[in-house]
Protein backbone atom coordinates (compact mmCIF):
# COMPACT_ATOMS: atom_id res chain seq x y z
CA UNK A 1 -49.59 7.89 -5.05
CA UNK A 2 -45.92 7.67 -6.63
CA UNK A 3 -44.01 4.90 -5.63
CA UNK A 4 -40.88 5.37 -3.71
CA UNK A 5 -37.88 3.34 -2.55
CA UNK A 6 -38.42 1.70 0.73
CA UNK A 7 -34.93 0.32 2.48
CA UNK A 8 -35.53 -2.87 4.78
CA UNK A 9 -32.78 -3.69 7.54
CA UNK A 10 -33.22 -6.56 10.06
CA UNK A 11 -30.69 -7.84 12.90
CA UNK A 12 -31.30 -10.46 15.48
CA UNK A 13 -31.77 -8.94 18.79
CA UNK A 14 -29.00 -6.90 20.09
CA UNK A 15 -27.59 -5.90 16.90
CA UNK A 16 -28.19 -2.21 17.22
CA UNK A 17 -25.13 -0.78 15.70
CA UNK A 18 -25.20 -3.40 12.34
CA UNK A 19 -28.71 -1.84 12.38
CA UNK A 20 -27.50 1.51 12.50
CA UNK A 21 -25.14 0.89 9.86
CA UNK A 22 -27.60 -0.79 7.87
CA UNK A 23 -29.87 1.94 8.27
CA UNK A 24 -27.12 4.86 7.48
CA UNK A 25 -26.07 2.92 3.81
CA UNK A 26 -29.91 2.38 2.80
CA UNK A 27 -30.84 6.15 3.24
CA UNK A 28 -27.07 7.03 1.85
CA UNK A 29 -28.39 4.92 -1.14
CA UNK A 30 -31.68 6.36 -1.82
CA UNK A 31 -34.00 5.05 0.39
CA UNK A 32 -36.87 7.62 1.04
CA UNK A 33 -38.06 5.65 4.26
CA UNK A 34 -36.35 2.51 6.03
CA UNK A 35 -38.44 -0.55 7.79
CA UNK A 36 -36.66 -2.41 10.80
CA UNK A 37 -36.95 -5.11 12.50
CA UNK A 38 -35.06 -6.88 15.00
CA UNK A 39 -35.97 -10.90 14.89
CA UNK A 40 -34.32 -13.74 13.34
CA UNK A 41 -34.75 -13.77 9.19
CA UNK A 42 -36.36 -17.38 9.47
CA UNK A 43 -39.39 -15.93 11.05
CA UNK A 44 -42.37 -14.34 8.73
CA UNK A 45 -43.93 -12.99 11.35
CA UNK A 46 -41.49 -9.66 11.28
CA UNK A 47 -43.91 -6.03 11.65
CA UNK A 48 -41.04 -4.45 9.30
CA UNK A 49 -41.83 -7.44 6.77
CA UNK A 50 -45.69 -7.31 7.06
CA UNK A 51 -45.68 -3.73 6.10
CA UNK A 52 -42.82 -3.87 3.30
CA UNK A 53 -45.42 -6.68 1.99
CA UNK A 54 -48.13 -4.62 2.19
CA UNK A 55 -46.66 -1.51 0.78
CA UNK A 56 -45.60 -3.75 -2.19
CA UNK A 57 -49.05 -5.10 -2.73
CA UNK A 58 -50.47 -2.12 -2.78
CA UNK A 59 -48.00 -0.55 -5.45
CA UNK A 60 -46.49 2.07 -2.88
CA UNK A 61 -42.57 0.43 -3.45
CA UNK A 62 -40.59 0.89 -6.52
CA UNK A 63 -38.09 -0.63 -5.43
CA UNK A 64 -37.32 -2.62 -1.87
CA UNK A 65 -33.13 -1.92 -0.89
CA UNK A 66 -31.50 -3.69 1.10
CA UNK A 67 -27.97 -4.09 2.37
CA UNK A 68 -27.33 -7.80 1.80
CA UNK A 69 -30.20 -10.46 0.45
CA UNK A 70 -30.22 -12.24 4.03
CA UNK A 71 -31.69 -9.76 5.81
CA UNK A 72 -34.70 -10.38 4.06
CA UNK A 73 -34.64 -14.02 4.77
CA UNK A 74 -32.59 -16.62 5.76
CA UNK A 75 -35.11 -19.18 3.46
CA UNK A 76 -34.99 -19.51 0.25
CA UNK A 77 -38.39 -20.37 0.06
CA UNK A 78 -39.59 -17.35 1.98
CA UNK A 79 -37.14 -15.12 -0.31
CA UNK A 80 -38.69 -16.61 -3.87
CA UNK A 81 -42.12 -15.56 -2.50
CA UNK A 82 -41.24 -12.12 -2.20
CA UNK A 83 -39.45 -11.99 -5.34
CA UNK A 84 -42.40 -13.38 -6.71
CA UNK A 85 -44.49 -10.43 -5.43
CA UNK A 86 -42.16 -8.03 -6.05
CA UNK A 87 -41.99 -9.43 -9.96
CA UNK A 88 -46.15 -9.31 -9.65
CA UNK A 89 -46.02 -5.73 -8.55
CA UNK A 90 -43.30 -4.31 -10.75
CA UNK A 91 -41.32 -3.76 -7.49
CA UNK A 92 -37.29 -3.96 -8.00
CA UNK A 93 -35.26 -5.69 -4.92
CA UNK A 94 -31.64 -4.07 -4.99
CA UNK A 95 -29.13 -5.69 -2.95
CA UNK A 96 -26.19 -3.19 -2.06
CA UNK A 97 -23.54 -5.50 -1.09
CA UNK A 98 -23.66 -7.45 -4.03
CA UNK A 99 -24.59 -4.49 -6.43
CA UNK A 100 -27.43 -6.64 -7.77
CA UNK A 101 -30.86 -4.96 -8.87
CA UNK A 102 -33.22 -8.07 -9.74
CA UNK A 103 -36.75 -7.14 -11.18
């Protein structure tokens, strides 16, 4: 299976249009597919998160996109965990906003 670059975007609930525009710049980007959810970033129980996670552990992500590094978490604990997979899987993380690409 080649990997692929998956785009994750994430709003707390109500946020449709951010999520729109989230959604618009990750596929404007690159992103060949774009997981959503709609929950606050503290939580780890996100569906969007559970199957970027998944994807990445089972070497389906090249590289996970996303429009600024809080929308994958709001913890810095939470977000060294999935660097930490990421780095495991030879997964990339680029963060749009702040034109970073961390490996």
């Amino acid at each position: 299976m080649q990997r692929r670059i998956i785009g994750y975007a994430r709003v707390n609930h109500g946020g449709e249009s951010s999520l729109n525009r989230q959604i618009a710049q990750l596929k404007a980007a690159g992103a060949v597919e774009v997981l959503v959810d709609m929950q606050a970033g503290q939580s780890t129980e996100r569906t969007g998160l559970k199957r970027l996670m998944a994807m990445i552990e089972s070497n389906q992500v090249e590289t996970v996109m996303v429009t600024r590094v809080d929308r994958l978490s709001r913890s810095s604990t939470q977000l060294r965990q999935l660097l930490d997979v990421c780095r495991d899987k030879d997964a990339l993380v680029q963060v749009l906003s702040q034109d970073l690409l961390l490996p």
